[in-house]
C-alpha atoms as a PDB file:
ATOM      1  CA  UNK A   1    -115.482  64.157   1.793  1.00  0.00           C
ATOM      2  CA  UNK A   2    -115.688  60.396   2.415  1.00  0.00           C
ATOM      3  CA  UNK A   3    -115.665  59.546  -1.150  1.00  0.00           C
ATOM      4  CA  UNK A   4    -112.350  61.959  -1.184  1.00  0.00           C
ATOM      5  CA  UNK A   5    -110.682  60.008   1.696  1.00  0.00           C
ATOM      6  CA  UNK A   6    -111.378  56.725  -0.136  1.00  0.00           C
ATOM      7  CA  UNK A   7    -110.242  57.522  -3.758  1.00  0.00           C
ATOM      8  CA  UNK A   8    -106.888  58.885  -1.493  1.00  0.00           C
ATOM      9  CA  UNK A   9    -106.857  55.664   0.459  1.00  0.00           C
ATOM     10  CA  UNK A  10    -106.714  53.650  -2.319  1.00  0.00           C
ATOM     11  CA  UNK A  11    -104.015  56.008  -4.195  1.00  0.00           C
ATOM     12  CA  UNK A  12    -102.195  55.235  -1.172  1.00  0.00           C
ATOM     13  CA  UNK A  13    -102.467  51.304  -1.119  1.00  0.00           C
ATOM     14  CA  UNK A  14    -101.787  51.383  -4.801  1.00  0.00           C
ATOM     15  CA  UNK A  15     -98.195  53.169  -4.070  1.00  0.00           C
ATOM     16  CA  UNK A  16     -97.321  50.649  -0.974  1.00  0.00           C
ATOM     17  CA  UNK A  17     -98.078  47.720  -3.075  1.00  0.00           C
ATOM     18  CA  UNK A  18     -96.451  49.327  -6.348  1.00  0.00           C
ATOM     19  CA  UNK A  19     -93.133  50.125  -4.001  1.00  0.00           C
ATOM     20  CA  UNK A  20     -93.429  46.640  -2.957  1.00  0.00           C
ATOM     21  CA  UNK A  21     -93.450  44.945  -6.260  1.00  0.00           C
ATOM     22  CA  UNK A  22     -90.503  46.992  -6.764  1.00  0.00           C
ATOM     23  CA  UNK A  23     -88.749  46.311  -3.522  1.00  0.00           C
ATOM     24  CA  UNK A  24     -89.554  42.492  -4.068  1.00  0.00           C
ATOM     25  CA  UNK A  25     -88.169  42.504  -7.531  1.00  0.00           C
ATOM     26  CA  UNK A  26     -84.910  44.234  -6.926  1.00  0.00           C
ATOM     27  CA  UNK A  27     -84.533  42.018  -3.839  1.00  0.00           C
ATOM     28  CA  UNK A  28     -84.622  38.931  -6.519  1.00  0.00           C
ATOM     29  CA  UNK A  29     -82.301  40.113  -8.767  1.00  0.00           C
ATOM     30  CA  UNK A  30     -79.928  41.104  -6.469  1.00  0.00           C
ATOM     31  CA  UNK A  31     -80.156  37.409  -4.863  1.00  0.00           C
ATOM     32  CA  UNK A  32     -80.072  35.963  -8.549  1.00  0.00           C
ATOM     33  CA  UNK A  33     -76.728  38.429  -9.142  1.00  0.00           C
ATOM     34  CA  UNK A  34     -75.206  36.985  -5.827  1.00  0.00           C
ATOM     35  CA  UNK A  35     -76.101  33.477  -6.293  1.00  0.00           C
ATOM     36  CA  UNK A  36     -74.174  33.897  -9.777  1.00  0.00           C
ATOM     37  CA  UNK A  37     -71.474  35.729  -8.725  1.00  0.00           C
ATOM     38  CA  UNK A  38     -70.963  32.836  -5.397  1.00  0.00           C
ATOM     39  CA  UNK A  39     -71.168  30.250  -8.069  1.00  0.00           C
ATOM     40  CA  UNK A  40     -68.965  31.886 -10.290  1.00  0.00           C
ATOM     41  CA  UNK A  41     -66.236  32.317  -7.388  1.00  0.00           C
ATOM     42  CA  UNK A  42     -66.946  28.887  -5.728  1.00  0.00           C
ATOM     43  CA  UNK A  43     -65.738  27.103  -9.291  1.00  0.00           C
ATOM     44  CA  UNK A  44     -62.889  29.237  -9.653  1.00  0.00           C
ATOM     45  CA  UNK A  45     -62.366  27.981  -6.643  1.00  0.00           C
ATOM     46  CA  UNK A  46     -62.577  24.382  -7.161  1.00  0.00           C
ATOM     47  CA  UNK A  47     -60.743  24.892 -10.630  1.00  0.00           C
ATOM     48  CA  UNK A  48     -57.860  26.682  -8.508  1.00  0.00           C
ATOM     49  CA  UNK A  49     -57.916  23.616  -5.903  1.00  0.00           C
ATOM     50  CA  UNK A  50     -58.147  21.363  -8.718  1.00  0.00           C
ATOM     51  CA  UNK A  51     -55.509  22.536 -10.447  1.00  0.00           C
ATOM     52  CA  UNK A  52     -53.079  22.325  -7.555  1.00  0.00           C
ATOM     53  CA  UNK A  53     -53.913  19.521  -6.215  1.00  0.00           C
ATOM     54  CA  UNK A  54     -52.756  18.078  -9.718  1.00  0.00           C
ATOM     55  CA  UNK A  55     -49.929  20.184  -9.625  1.00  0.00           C
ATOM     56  CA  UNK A  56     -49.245  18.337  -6.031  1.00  0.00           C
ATOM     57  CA  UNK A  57     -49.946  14.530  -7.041  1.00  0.00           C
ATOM     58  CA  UNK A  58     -47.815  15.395  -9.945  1.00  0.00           C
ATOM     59  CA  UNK A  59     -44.685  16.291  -7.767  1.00  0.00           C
ATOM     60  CA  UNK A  60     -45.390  13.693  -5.307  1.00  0.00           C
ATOM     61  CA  UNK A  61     -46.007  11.175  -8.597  1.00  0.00           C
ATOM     62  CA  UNK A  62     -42.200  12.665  -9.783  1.00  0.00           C
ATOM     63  CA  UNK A  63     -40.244  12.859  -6.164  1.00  0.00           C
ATOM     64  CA  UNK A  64     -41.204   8.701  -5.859  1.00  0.00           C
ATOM     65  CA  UNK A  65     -40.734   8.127  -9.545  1.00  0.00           C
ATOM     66  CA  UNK A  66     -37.476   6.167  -9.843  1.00  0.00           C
ATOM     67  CA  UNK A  67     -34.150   7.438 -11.637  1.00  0.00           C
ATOM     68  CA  UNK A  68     -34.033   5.961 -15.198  1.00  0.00           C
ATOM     69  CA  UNK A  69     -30.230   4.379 -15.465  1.00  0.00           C
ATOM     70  CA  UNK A  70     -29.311   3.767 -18.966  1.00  0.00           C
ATOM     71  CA  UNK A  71     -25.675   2.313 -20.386  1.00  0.00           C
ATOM     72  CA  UNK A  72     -23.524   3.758 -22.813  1.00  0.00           C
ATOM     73  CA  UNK A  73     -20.844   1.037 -24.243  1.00  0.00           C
ATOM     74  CA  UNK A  74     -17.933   1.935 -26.459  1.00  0.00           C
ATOM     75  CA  UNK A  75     -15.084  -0.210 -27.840  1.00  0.00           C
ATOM     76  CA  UNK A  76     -12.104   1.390 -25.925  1.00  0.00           C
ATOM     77  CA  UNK A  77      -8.415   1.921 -27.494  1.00  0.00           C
ATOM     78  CA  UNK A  78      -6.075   0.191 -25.233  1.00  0.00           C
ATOM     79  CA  UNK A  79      -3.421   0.834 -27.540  1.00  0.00           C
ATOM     80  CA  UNK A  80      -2.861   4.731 -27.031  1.00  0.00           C
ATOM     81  CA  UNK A  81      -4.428   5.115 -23.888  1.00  0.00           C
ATOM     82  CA  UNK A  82      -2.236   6.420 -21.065  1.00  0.00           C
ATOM     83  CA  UNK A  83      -3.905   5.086 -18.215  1.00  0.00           C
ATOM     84  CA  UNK A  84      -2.544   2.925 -15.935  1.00  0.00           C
ATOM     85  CA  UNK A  85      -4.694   1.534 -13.209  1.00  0.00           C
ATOM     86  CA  UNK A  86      -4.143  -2.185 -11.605  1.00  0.00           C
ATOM     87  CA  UNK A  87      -8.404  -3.300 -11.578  1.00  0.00           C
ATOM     88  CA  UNK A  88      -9.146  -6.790 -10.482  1.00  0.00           C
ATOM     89  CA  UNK A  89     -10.700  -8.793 -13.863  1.00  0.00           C
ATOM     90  CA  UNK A  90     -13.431 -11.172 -12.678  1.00  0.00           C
ATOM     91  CA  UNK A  91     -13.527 -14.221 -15.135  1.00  0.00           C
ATOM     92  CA  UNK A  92     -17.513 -15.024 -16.836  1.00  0.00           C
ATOM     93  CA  UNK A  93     -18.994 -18.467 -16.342  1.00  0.00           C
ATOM     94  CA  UNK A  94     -16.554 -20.045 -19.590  1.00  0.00           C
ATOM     95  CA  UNK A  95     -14.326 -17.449 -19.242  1.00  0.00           C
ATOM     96  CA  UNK A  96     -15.380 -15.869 -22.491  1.00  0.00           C
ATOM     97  CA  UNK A  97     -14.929 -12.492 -21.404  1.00  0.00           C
ATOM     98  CA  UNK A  98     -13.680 -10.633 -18.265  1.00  0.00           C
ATOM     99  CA  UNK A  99     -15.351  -7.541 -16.377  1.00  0.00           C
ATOM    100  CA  UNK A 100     -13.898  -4.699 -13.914  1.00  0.00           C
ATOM    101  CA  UNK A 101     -14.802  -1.391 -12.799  1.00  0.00           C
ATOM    102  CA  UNK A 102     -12.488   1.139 -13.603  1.00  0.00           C
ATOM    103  CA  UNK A 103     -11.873   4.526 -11.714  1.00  0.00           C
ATOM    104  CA  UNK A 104     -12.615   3.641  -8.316  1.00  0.00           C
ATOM    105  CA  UNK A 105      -9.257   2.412  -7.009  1.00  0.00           C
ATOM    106  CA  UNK A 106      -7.786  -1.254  -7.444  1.00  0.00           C
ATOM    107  CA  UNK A 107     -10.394  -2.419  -4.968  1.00  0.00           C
ATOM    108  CA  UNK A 108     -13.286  -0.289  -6.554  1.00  0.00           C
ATOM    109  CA  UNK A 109     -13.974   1.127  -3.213  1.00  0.00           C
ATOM    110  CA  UNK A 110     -13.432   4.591  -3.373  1.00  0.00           C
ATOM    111  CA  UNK A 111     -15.178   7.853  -4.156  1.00  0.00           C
ATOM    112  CA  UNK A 112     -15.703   8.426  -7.774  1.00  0.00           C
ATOM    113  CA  UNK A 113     -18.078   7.665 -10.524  1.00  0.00           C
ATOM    114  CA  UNK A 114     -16.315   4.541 -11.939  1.00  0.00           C
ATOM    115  CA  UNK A 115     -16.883   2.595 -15.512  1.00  0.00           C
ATOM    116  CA  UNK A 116     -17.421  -1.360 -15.896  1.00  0.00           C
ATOM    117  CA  UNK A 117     -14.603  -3.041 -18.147  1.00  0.00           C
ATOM    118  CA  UNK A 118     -15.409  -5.690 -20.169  1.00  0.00           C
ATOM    119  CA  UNK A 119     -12.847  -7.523 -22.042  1.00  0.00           C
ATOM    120  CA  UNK A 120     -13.066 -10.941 -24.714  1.00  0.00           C
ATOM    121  CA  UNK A 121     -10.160 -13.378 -25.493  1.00  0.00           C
ATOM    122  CA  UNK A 122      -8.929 -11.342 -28.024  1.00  0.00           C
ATOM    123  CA  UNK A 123      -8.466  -8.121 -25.193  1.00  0.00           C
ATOM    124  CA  UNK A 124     -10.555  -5.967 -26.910  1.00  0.00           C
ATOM    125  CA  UNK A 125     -12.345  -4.004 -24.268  1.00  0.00           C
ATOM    126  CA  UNK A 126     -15.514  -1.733 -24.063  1.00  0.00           C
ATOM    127  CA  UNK A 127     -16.591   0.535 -22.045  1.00  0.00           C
ATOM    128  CA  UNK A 128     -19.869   0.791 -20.284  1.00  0.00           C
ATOM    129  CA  UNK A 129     -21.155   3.847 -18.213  1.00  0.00           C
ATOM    130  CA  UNK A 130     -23.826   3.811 -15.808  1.00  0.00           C
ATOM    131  CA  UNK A 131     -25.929   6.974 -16.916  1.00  0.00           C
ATOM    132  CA  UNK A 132     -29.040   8.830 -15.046  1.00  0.00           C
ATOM    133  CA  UNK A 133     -29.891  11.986 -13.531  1.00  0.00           C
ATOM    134  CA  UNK A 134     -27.727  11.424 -10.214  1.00  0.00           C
ATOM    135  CA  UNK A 135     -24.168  10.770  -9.502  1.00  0.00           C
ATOM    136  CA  UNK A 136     -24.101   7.110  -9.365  1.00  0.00           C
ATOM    137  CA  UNK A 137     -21.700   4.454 -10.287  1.00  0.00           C
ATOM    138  CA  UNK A 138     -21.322   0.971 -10.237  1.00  0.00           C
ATOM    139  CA  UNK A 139     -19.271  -0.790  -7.081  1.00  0.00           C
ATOM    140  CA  UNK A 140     -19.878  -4.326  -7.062  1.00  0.00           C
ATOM    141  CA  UNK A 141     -20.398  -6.610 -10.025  1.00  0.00           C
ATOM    142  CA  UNK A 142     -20.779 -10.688 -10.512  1.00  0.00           C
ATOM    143  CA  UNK A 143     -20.771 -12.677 -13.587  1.00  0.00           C
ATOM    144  CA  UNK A 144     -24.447 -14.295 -13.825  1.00  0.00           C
ATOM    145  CA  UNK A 145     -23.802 -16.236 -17.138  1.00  0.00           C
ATOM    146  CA  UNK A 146     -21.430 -15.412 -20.312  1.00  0.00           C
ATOM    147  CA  UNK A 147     -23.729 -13.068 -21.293  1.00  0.00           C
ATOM    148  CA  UNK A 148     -25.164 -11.070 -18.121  1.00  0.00           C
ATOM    149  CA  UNK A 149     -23.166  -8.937 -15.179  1.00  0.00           C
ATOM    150  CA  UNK A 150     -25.127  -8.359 -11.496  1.00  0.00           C
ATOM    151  CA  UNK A 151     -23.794  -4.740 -11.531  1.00  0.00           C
ATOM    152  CA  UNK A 152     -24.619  -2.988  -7.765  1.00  0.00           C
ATOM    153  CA  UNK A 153     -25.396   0.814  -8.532  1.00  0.00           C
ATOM    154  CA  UNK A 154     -25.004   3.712  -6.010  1.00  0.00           C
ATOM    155  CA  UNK A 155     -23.687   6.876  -4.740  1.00  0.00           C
ATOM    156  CA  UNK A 156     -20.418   7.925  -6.275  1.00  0.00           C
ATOM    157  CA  UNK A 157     -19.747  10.121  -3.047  1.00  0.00           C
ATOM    158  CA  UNK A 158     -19.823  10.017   0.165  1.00  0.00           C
ATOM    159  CA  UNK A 159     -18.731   7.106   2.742  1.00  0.00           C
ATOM    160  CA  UNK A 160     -21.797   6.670   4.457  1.00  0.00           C
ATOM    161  CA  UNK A 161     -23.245   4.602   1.909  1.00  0.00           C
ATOM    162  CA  UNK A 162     -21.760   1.084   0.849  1.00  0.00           C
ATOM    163  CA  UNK A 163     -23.994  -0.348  -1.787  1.00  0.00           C
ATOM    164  CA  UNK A 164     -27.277   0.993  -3.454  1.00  0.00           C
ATOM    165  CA  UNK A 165     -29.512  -1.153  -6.412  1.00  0.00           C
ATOM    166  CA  UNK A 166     -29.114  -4.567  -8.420  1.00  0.00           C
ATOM    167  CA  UNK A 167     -28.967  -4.878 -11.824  1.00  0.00           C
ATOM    168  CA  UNK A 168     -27.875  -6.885 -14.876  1.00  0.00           C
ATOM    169  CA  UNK A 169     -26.492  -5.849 -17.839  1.00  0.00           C
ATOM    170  CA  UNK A 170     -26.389  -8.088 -20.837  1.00  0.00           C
ATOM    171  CA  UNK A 171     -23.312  -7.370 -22.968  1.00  0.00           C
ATOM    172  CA  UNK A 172     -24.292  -9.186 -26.314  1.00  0.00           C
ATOM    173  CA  UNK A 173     -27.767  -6.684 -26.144  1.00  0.00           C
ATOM    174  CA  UNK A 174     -26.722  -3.996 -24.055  1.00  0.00           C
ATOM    175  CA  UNK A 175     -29.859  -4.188 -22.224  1.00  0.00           C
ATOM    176  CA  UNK A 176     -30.059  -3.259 -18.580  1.00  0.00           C
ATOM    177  CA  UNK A 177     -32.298  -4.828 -16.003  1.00  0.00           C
ATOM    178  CA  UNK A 178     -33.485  -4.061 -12.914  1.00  0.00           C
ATOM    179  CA  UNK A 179     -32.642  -6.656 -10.642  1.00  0.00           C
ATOM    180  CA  UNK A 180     -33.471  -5.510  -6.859  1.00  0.00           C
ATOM    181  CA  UNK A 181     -34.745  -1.877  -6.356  1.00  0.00           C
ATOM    182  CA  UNK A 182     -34.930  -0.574  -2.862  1.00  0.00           C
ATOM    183  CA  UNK A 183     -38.091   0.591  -1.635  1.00  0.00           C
ATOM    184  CA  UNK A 184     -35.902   1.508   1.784  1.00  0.00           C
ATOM    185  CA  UNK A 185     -33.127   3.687   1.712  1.00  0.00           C
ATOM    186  CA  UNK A 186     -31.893   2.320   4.879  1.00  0.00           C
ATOM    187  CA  UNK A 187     -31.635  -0.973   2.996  1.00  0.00           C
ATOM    188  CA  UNK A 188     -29.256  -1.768   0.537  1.00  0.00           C
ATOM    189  CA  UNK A 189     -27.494  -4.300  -1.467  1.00  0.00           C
ATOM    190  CA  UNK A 190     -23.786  -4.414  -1.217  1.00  0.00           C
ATOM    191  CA  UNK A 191     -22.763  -7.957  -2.818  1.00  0.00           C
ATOM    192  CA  UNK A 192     -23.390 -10.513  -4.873  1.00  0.00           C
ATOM    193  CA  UNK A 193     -23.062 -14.548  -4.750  1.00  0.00           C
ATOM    194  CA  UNK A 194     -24.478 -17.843  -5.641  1.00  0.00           C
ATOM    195  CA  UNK A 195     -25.488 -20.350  -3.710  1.00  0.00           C
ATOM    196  CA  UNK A 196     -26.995 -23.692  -5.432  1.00  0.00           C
ATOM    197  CA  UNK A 197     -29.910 -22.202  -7.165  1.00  0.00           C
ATOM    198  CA  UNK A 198     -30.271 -18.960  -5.530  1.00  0.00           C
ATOM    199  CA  UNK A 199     -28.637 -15.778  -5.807  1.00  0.00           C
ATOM    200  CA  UNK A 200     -27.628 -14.623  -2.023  1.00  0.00           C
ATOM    201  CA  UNK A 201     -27.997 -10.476  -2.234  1.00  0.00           C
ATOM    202  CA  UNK A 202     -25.704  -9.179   1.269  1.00  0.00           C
ATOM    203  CA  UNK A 203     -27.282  -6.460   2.460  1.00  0.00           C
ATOM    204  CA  UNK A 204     -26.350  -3.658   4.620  1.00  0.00           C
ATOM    205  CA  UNK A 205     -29.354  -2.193   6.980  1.00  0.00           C
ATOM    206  CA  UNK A 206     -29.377   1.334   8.530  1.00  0.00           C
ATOM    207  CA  UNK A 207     -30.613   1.210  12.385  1.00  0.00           C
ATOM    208  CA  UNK A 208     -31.209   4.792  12.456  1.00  0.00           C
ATOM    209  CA  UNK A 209     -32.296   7.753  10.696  1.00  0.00           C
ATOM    210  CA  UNK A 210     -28.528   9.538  11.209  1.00  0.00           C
ATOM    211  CA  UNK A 211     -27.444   5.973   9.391  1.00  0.00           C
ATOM    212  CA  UNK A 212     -24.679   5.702  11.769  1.00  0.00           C
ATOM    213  CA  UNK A 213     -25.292   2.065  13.280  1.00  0.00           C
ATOM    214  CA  UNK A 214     -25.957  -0.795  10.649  1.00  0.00           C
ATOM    215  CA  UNK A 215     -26.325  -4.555  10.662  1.00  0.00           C
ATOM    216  CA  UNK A 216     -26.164  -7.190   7.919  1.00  0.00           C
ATOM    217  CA  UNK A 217     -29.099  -9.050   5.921  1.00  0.00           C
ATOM    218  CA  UNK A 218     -29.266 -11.663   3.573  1.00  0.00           C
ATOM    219  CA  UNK A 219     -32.236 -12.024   0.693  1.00  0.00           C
ATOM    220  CA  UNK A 220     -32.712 -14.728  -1.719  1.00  0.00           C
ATOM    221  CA  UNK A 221     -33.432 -14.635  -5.071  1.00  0.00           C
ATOM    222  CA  UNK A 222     -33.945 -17.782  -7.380  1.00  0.00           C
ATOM    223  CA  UNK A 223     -32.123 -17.979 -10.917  1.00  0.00           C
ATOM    224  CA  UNK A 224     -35.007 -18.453 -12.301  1.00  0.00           C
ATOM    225  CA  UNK A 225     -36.904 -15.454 -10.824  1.00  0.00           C
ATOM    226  CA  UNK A 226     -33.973 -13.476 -12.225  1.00  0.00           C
ATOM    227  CA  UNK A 227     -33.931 -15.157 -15.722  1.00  0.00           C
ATOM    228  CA  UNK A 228     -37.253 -13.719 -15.876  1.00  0.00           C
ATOM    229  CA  UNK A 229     -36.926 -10.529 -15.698  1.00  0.00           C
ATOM    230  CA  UNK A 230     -34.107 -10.239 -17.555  1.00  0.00           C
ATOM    231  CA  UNK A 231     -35.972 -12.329 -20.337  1.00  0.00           C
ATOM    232  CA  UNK A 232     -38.431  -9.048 -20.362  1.00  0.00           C
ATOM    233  CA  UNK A 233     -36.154  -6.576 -21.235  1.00  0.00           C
ATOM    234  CA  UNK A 234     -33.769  -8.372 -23.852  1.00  0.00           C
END
């Protein structure tokens, strides 16, 4: 009867432990399973966070990424054209050539995207637009040399702005150059003007955020600091 009792005792322990084995095992695959499965889900995860956060620097890397302004120039026919606007010519260092902006009143001053006239002793003329991906014009120009124009490029529309970016504009290479770029758009350049051996950029300065009250600025810019960067692009 003993004996009996025993060989059942042991029959007994045999099935715990056996169940346990089991229980132990299934236990460690099911961890294994979930570990893989967390893993899994944790790099989608940082794929999916990766992924936007390029998606993010990209739009921030676009929104500050400047507007590209190009310049198309074409001879223009003076001789059938039916236009008749008084401009104001502005006379180059020699008086080689001429330059005006066209289309925004006799002054240049009003609304409107407007086109810079340049003319030689002969009164041929050409044309040269100011072309990007916004609705600006030029509204301010000086004669730097025979050969270069200090263009100011803004807003076509609208009269709360007055001025916008410098830039030259070589008319023997047709090169454009930036000159001054804001990194403020409360700040910005409205005119043009030498002084000895600077260039004197007037600037007009916002106060507020509703750019209702203003004040003006001057910054200096040597010839030769200009000549330079000019020298880069032609």
């Amino acid at each position: 009867m003993i004996k009996n009792n025993k060989s059942f005792l042991k029959k007994i322990i045999s099935v715990l432990l056996m169940c346990l084995c089991i229980n132990v095992l299934f236990i460690g695959c099911k961890n294994k399973v979930s570990n893989k499965e967390t893993t899994k889900e944790k790099k989608v995860t940082e794929e999916s966070d990766k992924s936007k956060n390029n998606e993010d620097t990209k739009e921030t890397n676009n929104s500050k990424k400047p507007s590209e302004i190009t310049i198309e120039k074409k001879e223009f026919d003076s001789k059938n054209s039916k236009e008749k606007e008084d401009i104001k010519w502005q006379e180059s260092k020699n008086n080689k050539f001429s330059a005006a902006i066209k289309g925004r009143g006799n002054n240049g001053e009003e609304e409107g995207v407007g086109t810079i006239c340049v003319k030689d002793k002969e009164n041929k003329i050409w044309n040269i637009k100011v072309k990007n991906d916004k609705q600006d014009t030029p509204k301010n120009l000086l004669w730097l040399d025979d050969e270069n124009i200090l263009v100011v490029i803004g807003h076509a529309y609208g009269t709360v702005s007055k001025g916008g970016d410098l830039y030259n504009i070589n008319v023997k290479t047709n090169k454009i150059s930036e000159i001054y770029k804001r990194k403020d758009l409360k700040k910005e350049v409205v005119s043009v003007k030498k002084e000895d051996e600077f260039l004197v950029l007037n600037m007009n300065v916002f106060e507020d955020d509703n750019f209702s009250k203003s004040h003006k600025e001057e910054i200096k810019m040597s010839y030769k600091e200009i000549k330079e960067i000019i020298s880069k692009n032609n």
